[in-house]
N, C-alpha and C. Protein backbone atom coordinates (compact mmCIF):
# COMPACT_ATOMS: atom_id res chain seq x y z
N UNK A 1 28.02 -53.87 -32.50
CA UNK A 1 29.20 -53.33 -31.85
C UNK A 1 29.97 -54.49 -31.22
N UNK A 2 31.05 -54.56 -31.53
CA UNK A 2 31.90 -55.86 -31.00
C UNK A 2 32.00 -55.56 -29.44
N UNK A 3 32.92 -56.52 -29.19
CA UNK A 3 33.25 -56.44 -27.66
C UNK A 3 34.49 -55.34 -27.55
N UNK A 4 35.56 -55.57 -28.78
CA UNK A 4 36.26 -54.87 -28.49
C UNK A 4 36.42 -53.03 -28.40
N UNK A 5 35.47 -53.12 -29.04
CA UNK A 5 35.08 -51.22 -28.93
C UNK A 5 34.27 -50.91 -27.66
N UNK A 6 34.19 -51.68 -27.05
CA UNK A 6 33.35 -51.62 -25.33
C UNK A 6 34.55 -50.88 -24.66
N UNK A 7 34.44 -49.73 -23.68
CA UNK A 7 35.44 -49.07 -23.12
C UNK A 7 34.63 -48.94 -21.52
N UNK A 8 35.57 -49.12 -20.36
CA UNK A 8 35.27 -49.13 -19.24
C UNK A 8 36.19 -48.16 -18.60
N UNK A 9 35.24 -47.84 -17.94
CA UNK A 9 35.32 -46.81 -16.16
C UNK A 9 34.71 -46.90 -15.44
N UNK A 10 35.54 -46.76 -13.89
CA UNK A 10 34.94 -46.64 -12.80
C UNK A 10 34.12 -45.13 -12.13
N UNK A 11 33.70 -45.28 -11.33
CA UNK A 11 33.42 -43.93 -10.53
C UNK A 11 33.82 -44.99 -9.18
N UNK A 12 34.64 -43.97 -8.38
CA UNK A 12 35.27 -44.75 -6.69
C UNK A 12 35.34 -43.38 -5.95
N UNK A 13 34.79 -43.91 -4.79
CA UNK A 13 34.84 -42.73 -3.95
C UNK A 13 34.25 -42.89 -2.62
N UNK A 14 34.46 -42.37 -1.72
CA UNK A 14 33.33 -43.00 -0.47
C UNK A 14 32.09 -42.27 -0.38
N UNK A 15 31.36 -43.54 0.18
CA UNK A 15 29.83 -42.86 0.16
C UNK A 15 29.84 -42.01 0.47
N UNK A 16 28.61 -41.03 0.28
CA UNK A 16 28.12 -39.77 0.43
C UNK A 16 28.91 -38.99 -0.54
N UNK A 17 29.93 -39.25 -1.93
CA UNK A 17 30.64 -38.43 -1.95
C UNK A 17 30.05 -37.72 -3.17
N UNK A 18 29.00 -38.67 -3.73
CA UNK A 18 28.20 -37.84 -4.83
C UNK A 18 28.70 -38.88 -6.22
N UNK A 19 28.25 -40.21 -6.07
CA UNK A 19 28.95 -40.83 -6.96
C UNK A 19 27.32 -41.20 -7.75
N UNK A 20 26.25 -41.78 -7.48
CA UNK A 20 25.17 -41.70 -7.61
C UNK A 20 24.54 -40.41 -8.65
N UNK A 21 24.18 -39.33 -8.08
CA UNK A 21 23.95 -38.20 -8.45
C UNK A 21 25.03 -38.09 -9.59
N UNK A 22 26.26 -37.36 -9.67
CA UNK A 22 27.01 -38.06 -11.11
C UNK A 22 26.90 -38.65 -11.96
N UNK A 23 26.56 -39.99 -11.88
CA UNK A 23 25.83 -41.07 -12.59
C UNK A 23 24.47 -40.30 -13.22
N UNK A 24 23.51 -40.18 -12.54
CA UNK A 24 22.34 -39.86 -13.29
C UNK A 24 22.50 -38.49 -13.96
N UNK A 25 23.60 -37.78 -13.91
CA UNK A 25 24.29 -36.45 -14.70
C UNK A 25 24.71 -36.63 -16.13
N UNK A 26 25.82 -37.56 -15.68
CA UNK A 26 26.97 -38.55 -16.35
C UNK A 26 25.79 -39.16 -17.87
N UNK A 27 24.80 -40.24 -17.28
CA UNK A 27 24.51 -41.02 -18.67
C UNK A 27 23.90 -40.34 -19.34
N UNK A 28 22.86 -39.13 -19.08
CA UNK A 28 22.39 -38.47 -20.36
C UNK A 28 23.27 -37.87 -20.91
N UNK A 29 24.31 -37.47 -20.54
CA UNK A 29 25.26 -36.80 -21.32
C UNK A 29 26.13 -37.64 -22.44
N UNK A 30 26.27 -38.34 -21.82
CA UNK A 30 27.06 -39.67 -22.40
C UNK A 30 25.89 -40.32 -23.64
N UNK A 31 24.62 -40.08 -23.23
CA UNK A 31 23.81 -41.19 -24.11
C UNK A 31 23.08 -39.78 -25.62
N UNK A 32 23.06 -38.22 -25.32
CA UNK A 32 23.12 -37.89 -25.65
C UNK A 32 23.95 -37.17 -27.29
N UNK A 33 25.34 -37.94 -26.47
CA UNK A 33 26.06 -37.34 -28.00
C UNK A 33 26.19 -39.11 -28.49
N UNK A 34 24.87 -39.60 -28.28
CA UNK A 34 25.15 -40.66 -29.29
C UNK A 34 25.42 -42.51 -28.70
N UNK A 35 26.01 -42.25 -27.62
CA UNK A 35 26.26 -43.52 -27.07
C UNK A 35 25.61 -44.34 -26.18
N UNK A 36 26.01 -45.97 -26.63
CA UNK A 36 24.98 -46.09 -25.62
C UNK A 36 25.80 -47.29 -24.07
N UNK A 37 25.28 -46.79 -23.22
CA UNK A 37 26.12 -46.56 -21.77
C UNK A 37 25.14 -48.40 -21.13
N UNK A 38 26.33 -48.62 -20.44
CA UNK A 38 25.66 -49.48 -19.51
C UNK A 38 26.23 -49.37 -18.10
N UNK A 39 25.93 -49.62 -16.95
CA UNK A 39 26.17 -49.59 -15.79
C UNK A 39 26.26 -50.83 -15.29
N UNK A 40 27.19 -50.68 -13.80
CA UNK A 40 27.10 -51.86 -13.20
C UNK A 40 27.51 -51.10 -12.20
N UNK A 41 26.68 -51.90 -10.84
CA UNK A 41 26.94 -51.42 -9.77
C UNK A 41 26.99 -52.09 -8.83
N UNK A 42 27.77 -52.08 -7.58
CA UNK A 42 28.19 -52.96 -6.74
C UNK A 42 27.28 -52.77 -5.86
N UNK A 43 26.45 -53.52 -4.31
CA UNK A 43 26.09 -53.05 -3.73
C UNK A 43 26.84 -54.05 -2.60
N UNK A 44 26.98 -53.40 -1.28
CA UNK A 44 27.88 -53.85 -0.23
C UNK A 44 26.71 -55.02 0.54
N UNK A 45 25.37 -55.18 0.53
CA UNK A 45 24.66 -55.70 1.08
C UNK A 45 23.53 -56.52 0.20
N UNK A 46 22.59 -57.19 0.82
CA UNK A 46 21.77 -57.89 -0.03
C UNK A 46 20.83 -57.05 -0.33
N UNK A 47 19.99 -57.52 -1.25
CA UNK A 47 19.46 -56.49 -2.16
C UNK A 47 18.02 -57.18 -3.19
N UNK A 48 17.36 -56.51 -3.00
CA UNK A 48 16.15 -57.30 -4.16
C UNK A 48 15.66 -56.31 -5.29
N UNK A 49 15.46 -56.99 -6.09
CA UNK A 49 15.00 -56.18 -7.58
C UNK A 49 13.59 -56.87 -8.08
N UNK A 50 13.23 -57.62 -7.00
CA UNK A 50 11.89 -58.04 -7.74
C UNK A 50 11.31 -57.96 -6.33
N UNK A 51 9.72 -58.25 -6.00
CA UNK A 51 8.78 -57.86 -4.54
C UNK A 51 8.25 -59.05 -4.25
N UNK A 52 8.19 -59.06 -2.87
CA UNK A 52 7.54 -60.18 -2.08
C UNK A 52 6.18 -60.13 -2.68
N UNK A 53 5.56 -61.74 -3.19
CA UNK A 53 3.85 -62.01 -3.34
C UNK A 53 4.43 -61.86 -4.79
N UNK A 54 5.11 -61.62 -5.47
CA UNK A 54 5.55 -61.66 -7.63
C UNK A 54 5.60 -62.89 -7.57
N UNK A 55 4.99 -63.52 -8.99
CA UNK A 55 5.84 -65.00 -9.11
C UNK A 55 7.13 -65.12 -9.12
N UNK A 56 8.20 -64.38 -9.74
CA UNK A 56 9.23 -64.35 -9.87
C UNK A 56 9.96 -64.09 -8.19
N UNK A 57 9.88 -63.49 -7.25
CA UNK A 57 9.88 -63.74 -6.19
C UNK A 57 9.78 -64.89 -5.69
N UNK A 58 8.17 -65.61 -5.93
CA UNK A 58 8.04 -67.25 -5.45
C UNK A 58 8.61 -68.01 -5.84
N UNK A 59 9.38 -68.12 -6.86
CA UNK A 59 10.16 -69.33 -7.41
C UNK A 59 11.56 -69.13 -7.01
N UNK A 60 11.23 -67.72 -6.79
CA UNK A 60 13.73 -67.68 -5.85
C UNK A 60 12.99 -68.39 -4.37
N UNK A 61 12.21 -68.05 -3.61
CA UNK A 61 11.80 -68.52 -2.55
C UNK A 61 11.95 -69.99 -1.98
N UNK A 62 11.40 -70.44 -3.00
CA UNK A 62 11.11 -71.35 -3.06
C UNK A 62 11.92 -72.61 -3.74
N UNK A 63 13.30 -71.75 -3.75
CA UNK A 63 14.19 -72.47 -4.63
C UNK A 63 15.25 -72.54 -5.96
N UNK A 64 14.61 -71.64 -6.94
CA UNK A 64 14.68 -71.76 -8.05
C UNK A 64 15.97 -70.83 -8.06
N UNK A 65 17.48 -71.10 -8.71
CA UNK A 65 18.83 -71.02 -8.59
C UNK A 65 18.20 -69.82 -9.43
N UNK A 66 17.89 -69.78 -10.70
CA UNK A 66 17.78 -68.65 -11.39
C UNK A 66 16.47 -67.97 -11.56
N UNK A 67 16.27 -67.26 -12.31
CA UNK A 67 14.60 -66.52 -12.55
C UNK A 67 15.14 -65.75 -13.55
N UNK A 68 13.92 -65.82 -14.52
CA UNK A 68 14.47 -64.65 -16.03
C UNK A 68 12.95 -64.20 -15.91
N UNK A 69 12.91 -62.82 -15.66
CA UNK A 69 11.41 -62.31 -15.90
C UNK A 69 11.72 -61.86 -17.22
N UNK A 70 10.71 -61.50 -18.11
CA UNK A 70 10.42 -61.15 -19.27
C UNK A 70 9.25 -60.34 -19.28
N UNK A 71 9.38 -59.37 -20.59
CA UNK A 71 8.06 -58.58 -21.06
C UNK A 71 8.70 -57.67 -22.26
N UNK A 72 7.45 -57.38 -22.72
CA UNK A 72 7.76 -56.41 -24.00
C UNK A 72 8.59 -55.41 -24.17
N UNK A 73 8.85 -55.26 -22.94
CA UNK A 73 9.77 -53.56 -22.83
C UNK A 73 10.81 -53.82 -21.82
N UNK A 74 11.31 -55.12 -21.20
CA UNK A 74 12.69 -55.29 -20.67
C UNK A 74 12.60 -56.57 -19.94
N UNK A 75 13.67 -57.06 -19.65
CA UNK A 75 13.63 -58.23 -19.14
C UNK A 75 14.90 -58.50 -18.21
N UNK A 76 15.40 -59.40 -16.70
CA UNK A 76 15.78 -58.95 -16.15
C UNK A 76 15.95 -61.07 -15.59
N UNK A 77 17.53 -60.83 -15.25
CA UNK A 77 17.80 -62.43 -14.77
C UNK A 77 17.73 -62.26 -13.24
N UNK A 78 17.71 -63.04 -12.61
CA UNK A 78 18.18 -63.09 -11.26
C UNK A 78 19.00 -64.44 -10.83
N UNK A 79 20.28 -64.26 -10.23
CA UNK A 79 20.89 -65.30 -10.10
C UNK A 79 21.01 -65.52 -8.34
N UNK A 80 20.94 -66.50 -7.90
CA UNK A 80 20.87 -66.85 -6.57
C UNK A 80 22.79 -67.60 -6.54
N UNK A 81 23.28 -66.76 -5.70
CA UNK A 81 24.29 -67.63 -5.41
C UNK A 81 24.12 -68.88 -4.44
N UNK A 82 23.88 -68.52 -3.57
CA UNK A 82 23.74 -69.86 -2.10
C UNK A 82 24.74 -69.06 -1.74
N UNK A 83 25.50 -70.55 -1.42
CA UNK A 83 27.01 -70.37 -0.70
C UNK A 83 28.13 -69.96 -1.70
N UNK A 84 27.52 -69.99 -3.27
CA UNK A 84 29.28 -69.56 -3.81
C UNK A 84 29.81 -67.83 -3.86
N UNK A 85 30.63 -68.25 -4.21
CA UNK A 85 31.16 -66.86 -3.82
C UNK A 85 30.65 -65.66 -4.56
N UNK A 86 30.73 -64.45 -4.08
CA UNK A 86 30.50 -63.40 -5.03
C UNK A 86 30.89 -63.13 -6.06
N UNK A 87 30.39 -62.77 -7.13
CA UNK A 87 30.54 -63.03 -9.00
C UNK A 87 31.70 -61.66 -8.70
N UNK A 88 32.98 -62.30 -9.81
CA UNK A 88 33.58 -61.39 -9.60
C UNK A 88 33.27 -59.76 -10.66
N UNK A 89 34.32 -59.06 -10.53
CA UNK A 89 33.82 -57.59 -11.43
C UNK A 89 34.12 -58.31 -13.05
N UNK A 90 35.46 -58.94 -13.53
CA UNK A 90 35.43 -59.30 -14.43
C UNK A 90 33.89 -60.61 -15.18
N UNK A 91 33.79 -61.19 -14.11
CA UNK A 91 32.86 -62.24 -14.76
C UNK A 91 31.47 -61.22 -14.96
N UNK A 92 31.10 -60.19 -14.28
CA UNK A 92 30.34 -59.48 -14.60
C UNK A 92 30.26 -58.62 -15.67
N UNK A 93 31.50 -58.11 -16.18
CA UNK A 93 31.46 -57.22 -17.01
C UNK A 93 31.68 -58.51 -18.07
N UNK A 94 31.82 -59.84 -18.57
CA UNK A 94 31.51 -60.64 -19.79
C UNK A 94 29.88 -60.59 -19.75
N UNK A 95 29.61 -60.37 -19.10
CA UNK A 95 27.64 -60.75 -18.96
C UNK A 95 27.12 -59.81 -19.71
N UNK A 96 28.21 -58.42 -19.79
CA UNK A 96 26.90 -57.31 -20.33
C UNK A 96 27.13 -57.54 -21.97
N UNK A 97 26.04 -56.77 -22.35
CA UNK A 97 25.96 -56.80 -24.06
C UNK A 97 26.61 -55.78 -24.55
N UNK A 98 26.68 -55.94 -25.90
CA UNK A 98 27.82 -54.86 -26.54
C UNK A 98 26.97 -53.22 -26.07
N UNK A 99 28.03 -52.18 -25.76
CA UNK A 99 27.71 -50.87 -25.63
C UNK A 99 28.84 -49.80 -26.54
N UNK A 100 29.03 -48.90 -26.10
CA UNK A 100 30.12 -48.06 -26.12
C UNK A 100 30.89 -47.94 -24.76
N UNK A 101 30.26 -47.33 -23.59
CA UNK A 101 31.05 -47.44 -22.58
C UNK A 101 30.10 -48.10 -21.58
N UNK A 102 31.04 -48.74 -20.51
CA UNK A 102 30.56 -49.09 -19.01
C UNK A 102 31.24 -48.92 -18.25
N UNK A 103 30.46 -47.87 -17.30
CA UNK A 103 30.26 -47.41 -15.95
C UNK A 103 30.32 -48.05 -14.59
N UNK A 104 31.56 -48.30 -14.32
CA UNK A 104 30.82 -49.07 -13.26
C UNK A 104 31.12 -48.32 -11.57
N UNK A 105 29.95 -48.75 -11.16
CA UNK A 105 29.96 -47.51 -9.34
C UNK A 105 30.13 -48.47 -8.43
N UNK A 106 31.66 -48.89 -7.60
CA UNK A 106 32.02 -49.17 -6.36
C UNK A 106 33.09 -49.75 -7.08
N UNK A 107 33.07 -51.06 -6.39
CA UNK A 107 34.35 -52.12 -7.43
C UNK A 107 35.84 -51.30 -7.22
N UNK A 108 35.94 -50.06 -5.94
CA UNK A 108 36.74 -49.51 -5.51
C UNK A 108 38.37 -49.98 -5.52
N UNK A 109 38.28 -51.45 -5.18
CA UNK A 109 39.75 -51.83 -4.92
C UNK A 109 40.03 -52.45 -6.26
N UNK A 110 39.34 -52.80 -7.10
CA UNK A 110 39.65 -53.42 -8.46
C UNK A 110 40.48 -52.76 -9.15
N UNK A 111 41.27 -53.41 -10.57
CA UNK A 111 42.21 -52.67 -11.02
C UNK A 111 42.27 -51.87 -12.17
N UNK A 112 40.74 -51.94 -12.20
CA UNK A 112 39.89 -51.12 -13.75
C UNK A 112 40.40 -49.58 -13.49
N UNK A 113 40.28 -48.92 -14.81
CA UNK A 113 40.38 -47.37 -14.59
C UNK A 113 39.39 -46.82 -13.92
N UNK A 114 39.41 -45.80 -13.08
CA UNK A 114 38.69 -45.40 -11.94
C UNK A 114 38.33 -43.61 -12.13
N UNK A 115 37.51 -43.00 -11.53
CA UNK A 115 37.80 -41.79 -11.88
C UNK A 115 37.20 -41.64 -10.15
N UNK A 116 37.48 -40.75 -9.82
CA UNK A 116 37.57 -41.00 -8.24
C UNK A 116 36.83 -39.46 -8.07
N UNK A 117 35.20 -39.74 -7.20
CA UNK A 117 34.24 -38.56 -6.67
C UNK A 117 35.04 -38.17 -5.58
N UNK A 118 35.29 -36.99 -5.76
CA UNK A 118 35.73 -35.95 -3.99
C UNK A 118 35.20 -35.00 -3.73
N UNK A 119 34.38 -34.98 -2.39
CA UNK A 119 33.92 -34.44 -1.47
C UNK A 119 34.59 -33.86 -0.54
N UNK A 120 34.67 -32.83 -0.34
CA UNK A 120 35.66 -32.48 0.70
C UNK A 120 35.00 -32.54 2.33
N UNK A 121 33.12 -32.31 2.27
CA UNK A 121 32.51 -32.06 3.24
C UNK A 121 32.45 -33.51 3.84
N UNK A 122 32.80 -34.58 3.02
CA UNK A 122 32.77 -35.62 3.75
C UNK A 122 33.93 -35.85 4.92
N UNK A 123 35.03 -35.20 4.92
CA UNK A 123 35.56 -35.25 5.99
C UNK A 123 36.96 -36.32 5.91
N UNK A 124 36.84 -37.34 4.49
CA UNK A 124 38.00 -38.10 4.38
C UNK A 124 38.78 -38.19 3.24
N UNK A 125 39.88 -38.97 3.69
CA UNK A 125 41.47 -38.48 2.52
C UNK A 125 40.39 -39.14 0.90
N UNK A 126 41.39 -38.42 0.23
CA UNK A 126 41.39 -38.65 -1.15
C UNK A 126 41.65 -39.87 -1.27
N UNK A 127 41.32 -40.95 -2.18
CA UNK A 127 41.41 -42.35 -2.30
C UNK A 127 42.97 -41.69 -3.81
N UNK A 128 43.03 -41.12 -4.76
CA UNK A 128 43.95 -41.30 -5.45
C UNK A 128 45.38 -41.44 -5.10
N UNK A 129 45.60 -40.40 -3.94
CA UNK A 129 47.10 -40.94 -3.79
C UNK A 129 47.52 -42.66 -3.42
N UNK A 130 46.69 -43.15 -3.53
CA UNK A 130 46.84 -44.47 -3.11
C UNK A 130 46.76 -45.51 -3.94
N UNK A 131 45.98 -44.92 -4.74
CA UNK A 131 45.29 -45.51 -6.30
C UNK A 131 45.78 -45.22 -7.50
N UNK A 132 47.05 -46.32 -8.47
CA UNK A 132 47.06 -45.65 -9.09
C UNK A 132 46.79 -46.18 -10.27
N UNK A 133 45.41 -46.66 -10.02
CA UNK A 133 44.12 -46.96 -11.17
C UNK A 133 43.54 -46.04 -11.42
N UNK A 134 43.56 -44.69 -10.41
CA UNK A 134 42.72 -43.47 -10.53
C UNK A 134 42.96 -43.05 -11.61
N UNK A 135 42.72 -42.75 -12.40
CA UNK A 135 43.13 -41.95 -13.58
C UNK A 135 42.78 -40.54 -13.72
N UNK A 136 41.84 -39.99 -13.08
CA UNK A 136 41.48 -38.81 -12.96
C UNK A 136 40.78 -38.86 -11.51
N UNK A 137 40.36 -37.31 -11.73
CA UNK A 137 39.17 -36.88 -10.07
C UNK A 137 38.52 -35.76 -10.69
N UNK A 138 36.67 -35.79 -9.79
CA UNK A 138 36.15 -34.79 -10.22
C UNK A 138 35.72 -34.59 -8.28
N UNK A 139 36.02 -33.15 -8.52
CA UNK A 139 35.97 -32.63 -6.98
C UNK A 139 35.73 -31.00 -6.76
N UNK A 140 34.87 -31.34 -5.65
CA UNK A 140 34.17 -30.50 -5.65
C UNK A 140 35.04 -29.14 -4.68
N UNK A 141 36.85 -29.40 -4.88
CA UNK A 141 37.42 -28.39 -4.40
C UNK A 141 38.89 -28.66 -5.35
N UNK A 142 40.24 -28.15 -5.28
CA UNK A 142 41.30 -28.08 -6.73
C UNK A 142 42.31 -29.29 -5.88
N UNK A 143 42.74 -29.57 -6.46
CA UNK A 143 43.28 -30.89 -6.25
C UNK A 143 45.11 -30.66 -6.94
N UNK A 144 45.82 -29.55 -6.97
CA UNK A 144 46.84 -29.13 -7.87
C UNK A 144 47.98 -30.26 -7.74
N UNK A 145 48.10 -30.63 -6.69
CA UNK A 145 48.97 -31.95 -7.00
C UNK A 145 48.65 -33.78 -6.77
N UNK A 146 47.53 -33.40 -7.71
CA UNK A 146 46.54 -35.01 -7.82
C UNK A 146 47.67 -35.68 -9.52
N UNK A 147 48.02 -35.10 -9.67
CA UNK A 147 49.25 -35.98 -10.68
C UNK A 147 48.37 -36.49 -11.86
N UNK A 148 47.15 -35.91 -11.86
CA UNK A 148 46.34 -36.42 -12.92
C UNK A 148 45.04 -35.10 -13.09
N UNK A 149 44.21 -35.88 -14.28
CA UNK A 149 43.30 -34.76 -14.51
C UNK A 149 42.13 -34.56 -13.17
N UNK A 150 41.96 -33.35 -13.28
CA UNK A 150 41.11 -32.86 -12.38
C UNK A 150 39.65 -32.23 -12.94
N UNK A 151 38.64 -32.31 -12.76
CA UNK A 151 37.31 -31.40 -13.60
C UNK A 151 36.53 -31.24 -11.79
N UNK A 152 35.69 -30.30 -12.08
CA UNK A 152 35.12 -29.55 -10.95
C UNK A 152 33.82 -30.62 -11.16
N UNK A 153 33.38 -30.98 -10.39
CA UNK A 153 32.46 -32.07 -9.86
C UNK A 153 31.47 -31.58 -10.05
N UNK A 154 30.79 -30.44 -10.49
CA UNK A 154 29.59 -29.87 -11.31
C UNK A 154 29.70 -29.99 -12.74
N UNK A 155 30.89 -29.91 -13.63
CA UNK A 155 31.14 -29.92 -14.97
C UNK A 155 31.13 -31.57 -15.10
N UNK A 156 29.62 -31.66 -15.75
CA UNK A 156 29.40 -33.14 -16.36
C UNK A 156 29.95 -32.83 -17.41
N UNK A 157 30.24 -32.15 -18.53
CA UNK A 157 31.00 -32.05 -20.04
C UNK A 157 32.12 -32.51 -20.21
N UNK A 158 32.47 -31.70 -18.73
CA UNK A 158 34.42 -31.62 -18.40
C UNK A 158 34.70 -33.45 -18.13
N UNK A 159 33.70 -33.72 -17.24
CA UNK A 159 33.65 -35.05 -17.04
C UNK A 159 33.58 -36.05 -17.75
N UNK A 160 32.59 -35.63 -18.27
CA UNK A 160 32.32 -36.40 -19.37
C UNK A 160 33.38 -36.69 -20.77
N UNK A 161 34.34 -35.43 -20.91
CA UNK A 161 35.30 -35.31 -22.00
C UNK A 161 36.44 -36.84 -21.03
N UNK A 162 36.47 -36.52 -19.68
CA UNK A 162 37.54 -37.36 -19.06
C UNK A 162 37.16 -38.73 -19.62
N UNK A 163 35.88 -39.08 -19.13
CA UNK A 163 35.67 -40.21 -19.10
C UNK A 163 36.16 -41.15 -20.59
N UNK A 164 35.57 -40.39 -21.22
CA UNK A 164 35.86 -40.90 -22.62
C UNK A 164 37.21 -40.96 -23.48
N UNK A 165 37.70 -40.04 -22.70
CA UNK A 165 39.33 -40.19 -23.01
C UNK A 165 39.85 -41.05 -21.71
N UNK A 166 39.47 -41.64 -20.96
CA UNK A 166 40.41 -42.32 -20.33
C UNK A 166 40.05 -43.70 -19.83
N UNK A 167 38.67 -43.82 -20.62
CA UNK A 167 38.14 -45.11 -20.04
C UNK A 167 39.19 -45.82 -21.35
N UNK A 168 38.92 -47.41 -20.74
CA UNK A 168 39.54 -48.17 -21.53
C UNK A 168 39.36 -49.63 -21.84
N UNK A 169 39.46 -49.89 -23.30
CA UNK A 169 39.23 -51.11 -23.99
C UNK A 169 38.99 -52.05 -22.51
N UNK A 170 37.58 -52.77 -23.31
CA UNK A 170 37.48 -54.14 -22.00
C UNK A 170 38.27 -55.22 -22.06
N UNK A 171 38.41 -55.39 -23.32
CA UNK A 171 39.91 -56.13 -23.01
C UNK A 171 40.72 -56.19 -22.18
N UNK A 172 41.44 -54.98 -22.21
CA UNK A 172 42.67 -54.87 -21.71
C UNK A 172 42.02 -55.10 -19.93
N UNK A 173 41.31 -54.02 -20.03
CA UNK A 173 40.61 -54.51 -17.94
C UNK A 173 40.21 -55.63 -18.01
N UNK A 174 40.17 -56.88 -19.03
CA UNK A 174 39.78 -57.57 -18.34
C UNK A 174 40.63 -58.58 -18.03
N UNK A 175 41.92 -58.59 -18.57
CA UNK A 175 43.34 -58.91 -18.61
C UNK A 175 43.67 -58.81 -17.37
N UNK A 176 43.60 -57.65 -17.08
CA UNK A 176 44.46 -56.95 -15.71
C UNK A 176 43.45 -57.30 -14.51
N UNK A 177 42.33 -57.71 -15.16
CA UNK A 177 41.24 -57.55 -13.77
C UNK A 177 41.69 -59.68 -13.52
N UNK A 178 41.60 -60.41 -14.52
CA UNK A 178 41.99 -61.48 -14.47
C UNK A 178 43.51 -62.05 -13.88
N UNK A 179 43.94 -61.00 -13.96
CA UNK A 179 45.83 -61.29 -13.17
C UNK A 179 46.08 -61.00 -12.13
N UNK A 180 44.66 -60.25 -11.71
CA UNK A 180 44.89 -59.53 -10.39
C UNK A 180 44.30 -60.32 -9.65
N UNK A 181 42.62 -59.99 -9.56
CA UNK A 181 41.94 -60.74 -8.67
C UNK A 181 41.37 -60.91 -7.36
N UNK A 182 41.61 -59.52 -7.75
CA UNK A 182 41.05 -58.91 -6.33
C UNK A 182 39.32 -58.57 -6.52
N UNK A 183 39.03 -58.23 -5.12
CA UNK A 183 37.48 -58.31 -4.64
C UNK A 183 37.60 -56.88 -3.63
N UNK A 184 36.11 -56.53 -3.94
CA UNK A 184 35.34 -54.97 -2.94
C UNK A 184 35.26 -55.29 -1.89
């Protein structure tokens, strides 16, 4: 699968709003009729994917800029920045391997297509009127003048039909994500 048949979307929304839960809705559905999905996800804080006392642990510890664990059934890099700056969304999305679509959860202010989780019990404004990367919303109340598509935040199908009609060539986001240049 080339690069250019790779199609991207966001999920943006504020925490708690059910963007997570979606996601684990979202990829079997998506991986079901056939495709195969990759994710990327932002996290606002530091974060570990490997455990204190692993070798792979002892050698970031201890120094080592990178770490590639390996094994028969997956394998996994770790990159240590130091002091440089945070990898941006575009340099991240060249890293992944060919898919059909990618998902990506936060990356909120970026200028990728977005599909925006609403919660109403959370208590705050809608991020689309503001956004108009949003391309759609799935919400869990009617949204009649959101100026775009709307699906009820239980309908993964409905969602799922959005996503795929509105995500878009990585190319092109990565054009727009490169002219822009903005950061989460």
């Amino acid at each position: 699968m080339a690069e250019r048949d790779m199609r991207v979307i966001g999920l943006a929304g504020w925490s708690g709003a059910g963007k997570t839960t979606l996601l684990t809705k979202l990829i079997p559905t998506l991986t079901g009729r056939g495709l195969r999905v990759a994710t990327l996800k932002h996290a606002h804080h530091a974060f570990e994917i490997d455990r204190p006392g692993k070798d792979s642990f002892v050698h970031r510890e201890v120094g080592a800029s990178e770490v590639i664990i390996a094994s028969s059934r997956r394998w996994a890099q770790i990159h240590e920045l130091g002091d440089a700056p945070e990898a941006s969304l575009a340099a991240l999305l060249r890293r992944l391997s060919p898919c059909d679509i990618v998902l990506v959860e936060g990356f909120k202010r970026e200028s990728h297509p977005k599909l925006e989780i609403f919660r109403a019990a959370n208590g705050r404004a809608p991020l689309h009127p503001g956004d108009t990367r949003i391309v759609a919303v799935a919400s869990d109340g009617p949204f009649p003048d959101a100026g775009r598509p709307v699906a009820r935040l239980d309908d993964v199908e409905a969602i799922a039909d959005l996503v795929l009609r509105l995500a878009e060539p990585i190319g092109s986001v990565l054009e727009r994500l490169d002219s822009h240049g903005a950061a989460d």
